[in-house]
Each structure stands twice: as structure tokens, then as C-alpha cells.
N, C-alpha and C. Protein backbone atom coordinates (compact mmCIF):
# COMPACT_ATOMS: atom_id res chain seq x y z
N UNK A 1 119.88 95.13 94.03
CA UNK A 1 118.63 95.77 93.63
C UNK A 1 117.54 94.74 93.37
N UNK A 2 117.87 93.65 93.15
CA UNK A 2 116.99 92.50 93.09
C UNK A 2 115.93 91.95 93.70
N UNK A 3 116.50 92.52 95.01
CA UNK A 3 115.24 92.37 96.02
C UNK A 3 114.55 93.92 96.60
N UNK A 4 114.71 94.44 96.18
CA UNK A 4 114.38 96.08 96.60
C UNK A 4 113.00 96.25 95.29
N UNK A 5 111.92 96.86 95.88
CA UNK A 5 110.99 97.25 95.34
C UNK A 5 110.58 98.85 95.70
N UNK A 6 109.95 99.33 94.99
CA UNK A 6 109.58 100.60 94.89
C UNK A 6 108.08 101.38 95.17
N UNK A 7 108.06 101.72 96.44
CA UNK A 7 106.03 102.57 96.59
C UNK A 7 105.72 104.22 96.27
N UNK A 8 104.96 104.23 95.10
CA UNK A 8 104.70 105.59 94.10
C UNK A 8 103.75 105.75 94.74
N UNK A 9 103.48 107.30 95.47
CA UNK A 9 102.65 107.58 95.85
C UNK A 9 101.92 107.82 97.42
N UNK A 10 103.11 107.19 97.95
CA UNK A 10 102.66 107.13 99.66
C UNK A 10 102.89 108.61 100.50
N UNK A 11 101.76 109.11 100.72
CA UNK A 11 102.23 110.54 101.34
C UNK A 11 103.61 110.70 102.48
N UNK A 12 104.14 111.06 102.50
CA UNK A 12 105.45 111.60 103.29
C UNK A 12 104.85 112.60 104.30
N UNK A 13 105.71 111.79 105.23
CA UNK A 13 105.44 112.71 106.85
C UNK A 13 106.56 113.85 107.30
N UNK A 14 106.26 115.06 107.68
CA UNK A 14 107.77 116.04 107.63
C UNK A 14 108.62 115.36 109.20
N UNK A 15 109.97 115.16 108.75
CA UNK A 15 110.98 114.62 109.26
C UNK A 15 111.15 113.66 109.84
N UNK A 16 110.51 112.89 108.16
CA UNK A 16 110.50 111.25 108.29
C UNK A 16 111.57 110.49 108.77
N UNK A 17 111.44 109.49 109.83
CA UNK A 17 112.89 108.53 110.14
C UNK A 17 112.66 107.45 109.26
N UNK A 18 113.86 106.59 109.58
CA UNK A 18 114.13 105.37 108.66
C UNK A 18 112.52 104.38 109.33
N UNK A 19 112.82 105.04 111.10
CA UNK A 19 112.01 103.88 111.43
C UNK A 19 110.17 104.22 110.57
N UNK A 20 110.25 105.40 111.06
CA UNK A 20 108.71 105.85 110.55
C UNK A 20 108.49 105.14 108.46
N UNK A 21 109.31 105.04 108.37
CA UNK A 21 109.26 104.99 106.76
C UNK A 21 108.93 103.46 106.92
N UNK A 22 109.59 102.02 107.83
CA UNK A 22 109.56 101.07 107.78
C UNK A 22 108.38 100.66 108.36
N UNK A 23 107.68 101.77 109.31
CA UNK A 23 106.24 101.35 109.62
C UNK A 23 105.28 101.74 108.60
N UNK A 24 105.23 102.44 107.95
CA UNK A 24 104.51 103.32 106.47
C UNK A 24 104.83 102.36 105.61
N UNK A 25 105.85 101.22 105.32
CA UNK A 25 105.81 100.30 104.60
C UNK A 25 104.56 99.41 105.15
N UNK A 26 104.99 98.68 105.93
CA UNK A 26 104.10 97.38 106.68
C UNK A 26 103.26 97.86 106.34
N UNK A 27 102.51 99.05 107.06
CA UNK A 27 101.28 99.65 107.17
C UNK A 27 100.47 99.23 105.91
N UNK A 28 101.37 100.05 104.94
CA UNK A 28 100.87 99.69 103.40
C UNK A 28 100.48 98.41 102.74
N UNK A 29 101.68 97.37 103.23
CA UNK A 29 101.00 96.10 102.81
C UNK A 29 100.21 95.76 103.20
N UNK A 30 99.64 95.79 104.68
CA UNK A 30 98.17 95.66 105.41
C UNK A 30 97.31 96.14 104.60
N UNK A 31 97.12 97.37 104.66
CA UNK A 31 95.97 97.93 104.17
C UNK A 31 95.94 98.36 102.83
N UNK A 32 96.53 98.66 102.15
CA UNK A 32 96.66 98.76 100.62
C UNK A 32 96.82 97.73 99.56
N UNK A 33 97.46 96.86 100.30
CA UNK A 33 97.70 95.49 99.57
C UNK A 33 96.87 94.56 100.00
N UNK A 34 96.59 94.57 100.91
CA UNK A 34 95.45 93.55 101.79
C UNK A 34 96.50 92.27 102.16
N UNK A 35 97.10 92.60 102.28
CA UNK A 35 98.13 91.17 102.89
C UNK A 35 97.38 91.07 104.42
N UNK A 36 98.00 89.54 104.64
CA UNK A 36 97.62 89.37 106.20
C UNK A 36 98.71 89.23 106.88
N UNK A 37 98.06 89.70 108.54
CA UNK A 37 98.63 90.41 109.19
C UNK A 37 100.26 89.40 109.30
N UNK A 38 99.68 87.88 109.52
CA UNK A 38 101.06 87.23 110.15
C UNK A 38 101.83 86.34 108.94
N UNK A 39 101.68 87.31 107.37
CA UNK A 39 102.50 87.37 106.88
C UNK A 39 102.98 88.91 106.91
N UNK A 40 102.49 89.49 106.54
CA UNK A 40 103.87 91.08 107.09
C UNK A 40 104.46 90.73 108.13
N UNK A 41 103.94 90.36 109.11
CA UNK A 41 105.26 90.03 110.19
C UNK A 41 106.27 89.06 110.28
N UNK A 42 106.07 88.48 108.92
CA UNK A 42 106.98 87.50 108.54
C UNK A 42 108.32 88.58 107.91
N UNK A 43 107.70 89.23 107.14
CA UNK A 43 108.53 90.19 105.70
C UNK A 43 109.66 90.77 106.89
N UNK A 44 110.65 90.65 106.24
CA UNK A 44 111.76 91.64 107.44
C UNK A 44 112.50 92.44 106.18
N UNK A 45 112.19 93.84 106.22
CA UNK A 45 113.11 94.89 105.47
C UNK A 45 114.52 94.87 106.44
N UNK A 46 114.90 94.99 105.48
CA UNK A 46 116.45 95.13 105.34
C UNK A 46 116.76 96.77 105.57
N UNK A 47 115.78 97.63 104.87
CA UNK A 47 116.09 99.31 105.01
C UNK A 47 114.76 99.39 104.20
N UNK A 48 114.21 100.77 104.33
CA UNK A 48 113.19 101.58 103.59
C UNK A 48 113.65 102.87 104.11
N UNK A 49 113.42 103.74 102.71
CA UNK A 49 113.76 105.07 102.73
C UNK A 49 113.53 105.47 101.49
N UNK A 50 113.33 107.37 101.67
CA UNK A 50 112.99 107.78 100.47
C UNK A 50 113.90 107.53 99.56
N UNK A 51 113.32 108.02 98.01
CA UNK A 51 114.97 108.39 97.81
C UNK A 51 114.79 109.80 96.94
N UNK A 52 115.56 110.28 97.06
CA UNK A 52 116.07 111.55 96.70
C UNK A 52 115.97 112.55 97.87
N UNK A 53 116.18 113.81 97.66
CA UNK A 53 116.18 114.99 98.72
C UNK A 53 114.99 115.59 99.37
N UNK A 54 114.61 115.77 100.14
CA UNK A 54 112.99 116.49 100.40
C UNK A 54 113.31 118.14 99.63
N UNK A 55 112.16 118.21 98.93
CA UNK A 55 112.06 119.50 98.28
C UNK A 55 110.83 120.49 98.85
N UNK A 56 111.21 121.67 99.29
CA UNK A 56 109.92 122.56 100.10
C UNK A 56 109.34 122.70 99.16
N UNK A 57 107.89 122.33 99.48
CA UNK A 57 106.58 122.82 98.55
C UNK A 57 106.72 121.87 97.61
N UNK A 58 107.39 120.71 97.40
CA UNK A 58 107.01 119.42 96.02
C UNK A 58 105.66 119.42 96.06
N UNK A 59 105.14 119.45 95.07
CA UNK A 59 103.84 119.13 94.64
C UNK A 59 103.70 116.99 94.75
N UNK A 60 104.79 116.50 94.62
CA UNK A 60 104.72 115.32 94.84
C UNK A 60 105.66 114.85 95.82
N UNK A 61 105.32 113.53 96.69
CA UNK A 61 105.90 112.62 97.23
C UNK A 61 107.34 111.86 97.19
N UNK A 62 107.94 111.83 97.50
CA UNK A 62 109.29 110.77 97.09
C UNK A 62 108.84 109.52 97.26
N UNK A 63 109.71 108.52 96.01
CA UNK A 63 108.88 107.45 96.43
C UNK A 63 109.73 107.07 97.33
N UNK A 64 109.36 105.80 97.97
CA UNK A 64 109.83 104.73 98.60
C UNK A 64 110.72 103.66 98.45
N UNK A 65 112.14 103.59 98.85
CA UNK A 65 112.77 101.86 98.10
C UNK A 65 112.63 101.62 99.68
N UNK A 66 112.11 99.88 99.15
CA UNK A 66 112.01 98.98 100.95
C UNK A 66 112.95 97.84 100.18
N UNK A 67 114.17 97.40 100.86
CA UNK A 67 114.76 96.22 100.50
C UNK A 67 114.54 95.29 101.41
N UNK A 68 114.05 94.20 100.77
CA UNK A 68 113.67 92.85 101.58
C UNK A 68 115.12 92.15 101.91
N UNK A 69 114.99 91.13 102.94
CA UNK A 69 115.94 90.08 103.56
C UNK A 69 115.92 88.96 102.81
N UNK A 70 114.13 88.51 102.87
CA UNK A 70 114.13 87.39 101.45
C UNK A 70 113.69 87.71 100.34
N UNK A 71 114.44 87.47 99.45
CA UNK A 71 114.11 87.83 98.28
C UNK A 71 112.36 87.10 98.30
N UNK A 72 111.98 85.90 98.35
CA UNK A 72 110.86 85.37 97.89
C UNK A 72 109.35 86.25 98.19
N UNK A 73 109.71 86.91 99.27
CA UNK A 73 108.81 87.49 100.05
C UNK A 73 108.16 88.66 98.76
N UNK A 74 109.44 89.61 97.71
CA UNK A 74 109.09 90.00 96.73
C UNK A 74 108.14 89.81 95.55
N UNK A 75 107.97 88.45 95.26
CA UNK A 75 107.51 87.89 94.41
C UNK A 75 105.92 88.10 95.22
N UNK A 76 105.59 88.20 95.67
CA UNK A 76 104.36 87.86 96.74
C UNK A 76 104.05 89.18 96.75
N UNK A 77 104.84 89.97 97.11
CA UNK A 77 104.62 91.51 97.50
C UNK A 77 103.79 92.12 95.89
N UNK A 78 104.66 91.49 94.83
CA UNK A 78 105.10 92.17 93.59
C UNK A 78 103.41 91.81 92.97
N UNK A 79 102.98 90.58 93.28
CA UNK A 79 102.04 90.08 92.79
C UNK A 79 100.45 90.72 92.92
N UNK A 80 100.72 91.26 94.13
CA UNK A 80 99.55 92.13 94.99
C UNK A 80 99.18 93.30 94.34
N UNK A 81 100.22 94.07 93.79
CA UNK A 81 100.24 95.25 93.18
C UNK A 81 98.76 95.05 92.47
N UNK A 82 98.46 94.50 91.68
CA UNK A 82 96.83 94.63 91.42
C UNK A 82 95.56 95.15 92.09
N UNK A 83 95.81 95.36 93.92
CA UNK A 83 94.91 95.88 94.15
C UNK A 83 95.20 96.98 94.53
N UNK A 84 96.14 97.63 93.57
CA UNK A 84 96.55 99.53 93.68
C UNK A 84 95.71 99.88 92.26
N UNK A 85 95.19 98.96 91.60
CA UNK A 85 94.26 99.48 90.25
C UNK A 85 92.88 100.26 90.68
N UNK A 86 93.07 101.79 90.12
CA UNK A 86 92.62 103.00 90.49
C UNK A 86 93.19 103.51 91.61
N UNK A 87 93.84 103.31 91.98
CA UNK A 87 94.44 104.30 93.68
C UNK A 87 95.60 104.92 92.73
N UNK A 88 96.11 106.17 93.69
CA UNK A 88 97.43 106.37 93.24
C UNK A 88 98.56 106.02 93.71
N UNK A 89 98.77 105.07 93.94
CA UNK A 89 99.94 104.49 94.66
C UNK A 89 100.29 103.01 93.70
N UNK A 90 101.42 103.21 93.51
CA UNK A 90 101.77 102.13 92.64
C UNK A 90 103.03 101.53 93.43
N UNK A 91 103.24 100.09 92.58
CA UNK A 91 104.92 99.79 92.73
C UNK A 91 105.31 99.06 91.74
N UNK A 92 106.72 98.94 91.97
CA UNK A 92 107.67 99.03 90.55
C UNK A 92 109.15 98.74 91.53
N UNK A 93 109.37 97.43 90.38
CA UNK A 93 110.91 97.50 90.87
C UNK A 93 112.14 98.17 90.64
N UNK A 94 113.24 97.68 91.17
CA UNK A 94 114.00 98.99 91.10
C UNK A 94 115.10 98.40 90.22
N UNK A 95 115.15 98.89 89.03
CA UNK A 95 116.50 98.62 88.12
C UNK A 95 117.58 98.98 87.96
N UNK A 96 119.17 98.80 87.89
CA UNK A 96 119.73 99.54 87.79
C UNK A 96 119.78 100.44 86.43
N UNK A 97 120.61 101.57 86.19
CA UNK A 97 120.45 102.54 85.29
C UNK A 97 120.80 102.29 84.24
N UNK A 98 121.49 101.49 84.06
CA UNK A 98 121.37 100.49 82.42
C UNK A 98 120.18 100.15 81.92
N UNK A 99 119.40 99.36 83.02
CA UNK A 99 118.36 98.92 82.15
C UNK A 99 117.34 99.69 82.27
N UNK A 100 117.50 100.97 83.35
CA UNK A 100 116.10 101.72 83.46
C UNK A 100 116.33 102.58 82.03
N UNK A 101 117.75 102.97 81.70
CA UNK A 101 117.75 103.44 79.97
C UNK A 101 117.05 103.01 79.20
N UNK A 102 116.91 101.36 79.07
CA UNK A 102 116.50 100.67 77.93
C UNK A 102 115.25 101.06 77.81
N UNK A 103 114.77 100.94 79.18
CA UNK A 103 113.36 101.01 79.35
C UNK A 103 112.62 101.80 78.78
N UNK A 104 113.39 103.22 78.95
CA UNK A 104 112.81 104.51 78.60
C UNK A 104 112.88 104.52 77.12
N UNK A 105 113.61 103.81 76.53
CA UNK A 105 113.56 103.70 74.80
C UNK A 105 112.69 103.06 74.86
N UNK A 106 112.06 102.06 75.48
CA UNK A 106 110.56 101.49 74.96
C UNK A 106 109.71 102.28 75.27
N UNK A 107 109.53 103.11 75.71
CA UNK A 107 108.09 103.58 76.68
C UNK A 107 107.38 103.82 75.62
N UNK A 108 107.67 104.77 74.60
CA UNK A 108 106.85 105.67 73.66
C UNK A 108 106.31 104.74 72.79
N UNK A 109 106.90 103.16 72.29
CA UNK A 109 106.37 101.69 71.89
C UNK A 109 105.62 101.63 72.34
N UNK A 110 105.41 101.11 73.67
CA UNK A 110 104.49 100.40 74.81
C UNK A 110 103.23 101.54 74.68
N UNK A 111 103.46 102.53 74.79
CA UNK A 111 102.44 103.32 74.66
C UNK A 111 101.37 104.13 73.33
N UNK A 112 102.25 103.63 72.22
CA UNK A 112 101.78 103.56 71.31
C UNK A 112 100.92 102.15 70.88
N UNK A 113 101.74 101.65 71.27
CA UNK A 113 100.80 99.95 71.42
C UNK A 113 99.52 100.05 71.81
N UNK A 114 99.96 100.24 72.97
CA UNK A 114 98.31 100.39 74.06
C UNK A 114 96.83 101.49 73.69
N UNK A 115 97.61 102.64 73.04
CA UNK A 115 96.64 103.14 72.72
C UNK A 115 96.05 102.57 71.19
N UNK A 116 96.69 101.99 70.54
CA UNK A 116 95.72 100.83 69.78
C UNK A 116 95.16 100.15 69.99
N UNK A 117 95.23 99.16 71.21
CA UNK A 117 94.25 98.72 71.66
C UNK A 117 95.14 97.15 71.96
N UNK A 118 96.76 97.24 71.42
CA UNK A 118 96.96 95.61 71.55
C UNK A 118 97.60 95.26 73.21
N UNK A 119 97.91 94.57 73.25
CA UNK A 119 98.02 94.13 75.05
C UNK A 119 99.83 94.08 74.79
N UNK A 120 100.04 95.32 75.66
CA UNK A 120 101.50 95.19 75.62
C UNK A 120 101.89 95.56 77.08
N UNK A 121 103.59 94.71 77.20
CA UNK A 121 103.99 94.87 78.63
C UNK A 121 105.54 94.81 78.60
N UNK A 122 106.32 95.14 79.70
CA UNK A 122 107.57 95.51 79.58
C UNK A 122 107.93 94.27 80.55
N UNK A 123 109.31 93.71 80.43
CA UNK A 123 109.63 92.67 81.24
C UNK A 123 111.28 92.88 81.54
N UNK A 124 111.26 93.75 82.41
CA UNK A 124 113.09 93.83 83.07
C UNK A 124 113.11 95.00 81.45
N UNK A 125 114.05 94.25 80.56
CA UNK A 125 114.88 95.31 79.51
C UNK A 125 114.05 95.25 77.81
N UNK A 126 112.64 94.21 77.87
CA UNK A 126 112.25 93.54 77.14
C UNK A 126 110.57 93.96 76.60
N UNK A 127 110.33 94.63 75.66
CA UNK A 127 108.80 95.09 75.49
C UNK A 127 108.20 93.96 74.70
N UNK A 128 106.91 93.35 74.84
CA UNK A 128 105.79 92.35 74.30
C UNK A 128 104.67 92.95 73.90
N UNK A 129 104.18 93.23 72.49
CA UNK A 129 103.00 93.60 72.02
C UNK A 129 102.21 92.24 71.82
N UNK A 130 100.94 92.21 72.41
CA UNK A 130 100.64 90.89 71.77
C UNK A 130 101.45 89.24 71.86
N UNK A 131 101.99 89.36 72.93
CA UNK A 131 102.60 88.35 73.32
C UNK A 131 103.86 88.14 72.20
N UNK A 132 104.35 88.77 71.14
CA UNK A 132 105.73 88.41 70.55
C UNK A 132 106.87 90.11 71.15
N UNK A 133 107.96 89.56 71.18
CA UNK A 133 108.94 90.26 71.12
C UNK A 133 108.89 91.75 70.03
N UNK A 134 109.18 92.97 70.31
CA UNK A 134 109.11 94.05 69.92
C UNK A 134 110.52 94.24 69.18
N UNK A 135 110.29 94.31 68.03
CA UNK A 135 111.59 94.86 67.35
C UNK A 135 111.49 96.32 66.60
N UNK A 136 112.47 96.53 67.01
CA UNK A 136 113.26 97.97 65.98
C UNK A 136 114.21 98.59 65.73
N UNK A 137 114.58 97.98 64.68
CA UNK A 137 116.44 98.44 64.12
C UNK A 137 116.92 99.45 65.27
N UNK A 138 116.11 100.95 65.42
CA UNK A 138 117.28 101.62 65.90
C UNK A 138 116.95 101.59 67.22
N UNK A 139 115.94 100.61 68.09
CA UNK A 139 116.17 100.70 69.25
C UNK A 139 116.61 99.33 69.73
N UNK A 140 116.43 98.24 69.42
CA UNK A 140 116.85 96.98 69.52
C UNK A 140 118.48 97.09 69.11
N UNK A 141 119.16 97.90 68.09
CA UNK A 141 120.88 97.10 68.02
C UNK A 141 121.18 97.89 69.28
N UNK A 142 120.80 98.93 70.28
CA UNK A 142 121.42 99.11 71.52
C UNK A 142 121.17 98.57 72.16
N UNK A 143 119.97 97.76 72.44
CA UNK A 143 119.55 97.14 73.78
C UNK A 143 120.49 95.52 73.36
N UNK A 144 120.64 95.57 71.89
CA UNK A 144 121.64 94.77 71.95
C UNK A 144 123.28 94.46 72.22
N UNK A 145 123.41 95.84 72.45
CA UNK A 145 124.67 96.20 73.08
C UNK A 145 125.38 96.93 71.99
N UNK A 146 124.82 97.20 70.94
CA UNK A 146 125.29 98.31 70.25
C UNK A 146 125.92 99.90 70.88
N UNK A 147 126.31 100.49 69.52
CA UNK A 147 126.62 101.70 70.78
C UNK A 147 125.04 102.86 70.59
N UNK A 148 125.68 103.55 71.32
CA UNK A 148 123.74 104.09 71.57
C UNK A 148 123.74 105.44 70.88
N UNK A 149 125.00 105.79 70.63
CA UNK A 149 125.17 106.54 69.58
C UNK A 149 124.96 106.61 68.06
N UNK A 150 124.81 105.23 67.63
CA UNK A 150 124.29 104.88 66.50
C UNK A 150 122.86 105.25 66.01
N UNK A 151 122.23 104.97 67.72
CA UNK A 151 120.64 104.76 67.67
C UNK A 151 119.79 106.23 67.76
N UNK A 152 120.91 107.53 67.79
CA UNK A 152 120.50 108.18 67.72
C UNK A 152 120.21 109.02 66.31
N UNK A 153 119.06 110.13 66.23
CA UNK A 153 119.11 110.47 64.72
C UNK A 153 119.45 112.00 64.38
């Protein structure tokens, strides 16, 4: 999952192929990301595809996982994401379900943060208000490997 990243928001074509999905990637880094051209043709996916089931009449999109060949190529990809600020199309990497748990115990933090006004951000399993580490008894002893049953009330 390390090298696999995630596109929120890319309209879906009805009876999308693997291949059509891997050109709707590229495409995207061209023009959404503004990458140049003879680096996308460097990037070699490994696979892109939705994920989950097509649902008749979704009001939304499935996103996208594209897994890269080189990992480095990610870091580059990942970095770009800044010029999706105001569009609706985002990306986001892909965690496994351990840590996308953790995550979701921070969210309601991170977002309480932010609407105060302090500069907070999530890193893999890890929330930062203000550049220090986020603590809280009952959500920190699980992410410390506590049991998660504890952390509930």
C-alpha cells in the first residue's frame, strides 16, 4: 500500500476498463496536476482501478487507487496535490485499516483544532496542532496499542 495513492473525485465513465481508468489517471496528472508531459511518461502504474462496486444512480464517484512501480515517483505525485486547492478532486494515500482506524479517532481533534484557528495536520497514525504532538488519555493509550475497548465510554 505504500506506493498506491488515492483520486477523490474523478468522474467515472459507464463500463470503465482497467485500461480506460489508467488513461483517466495520466490524463489527470497532466492536466489537474500540471505535471509535464515527459515526466508522466516516465510514471508506470502498476494497476488503477476503482474501488468498490458501481452503484446505479450514486450520487458520487468511486475513487481511484493507481499503484505506482516506483515508489519515488509518489512523493512527486503526492506533492502536487496543492494544485487540487478549490477543485473537487483530491488525493490521499492509501492506509491499511489499522491505521485508517486511528485516523478516524483523530478526525473530530483535527477538526476541532482547525476551527480555532490553530494549524493542525495528520501524519500516517499521528495528529500535530501547532507543530507539537496531540495527546489524549483515551485516544492516545490505543493508538498506543492499548486495547480499544478501554477507549471506549
Amino acid at each position: 500500500m505504500r506506493d498506491n495513492f488515492i483520486i477523490h473525485g474523478l468522474p467515472e465513465q459507464q463500463n470503465e476498463s482497467y485500461q480506460s481508468t489508467e488513461h483517466l489517471v495520466k490524463t489527470f496528472l497532466k492536466t489537474n496536476l500540471k505535471m509535464d508531459d515527459n515526466l508522466v511518461q516516465q510514471i508506470d502504474l502498476a494497476r488503477a482501478h476503482r474501488l468498490g462496486q458501481p452503484r446505479e444512480g450514486a450520487p458520487r464517484c468511486r475513487p481511484i487507487v493507481a499503484k505506482l512501480l516506483d515508489p519515488r515517483h509518489k512523493a512527486v505525485i503526492m506533492r502536487r496535490g496543492k494544485e487540487l486547492k478549490g477543485t473537487k478532486l483530491a488525493l490521499s494515500d492509501q492506509f491499511p485499516p489499522e491505521i485508517m482506524k486511528r485516523r478516524k479517532l483523530l478526525h473530530p481533534a483535527l477538526a476541532e483544532a482547525r476551527t480555532a484557528g490553530k494549524r493542525a495536520r495528520l501524519s500516517i497514525d499521528k495528529l500535530y496542532i501547532d507543530g507539537r504532538l496531540y495527546r489524549n488519555s483515551k485516544v492516545t493509550y490505543w493508538l498506543s496499542g492499548g486495547d480499544e475497548a478501554a477507549t471506549r465510554e
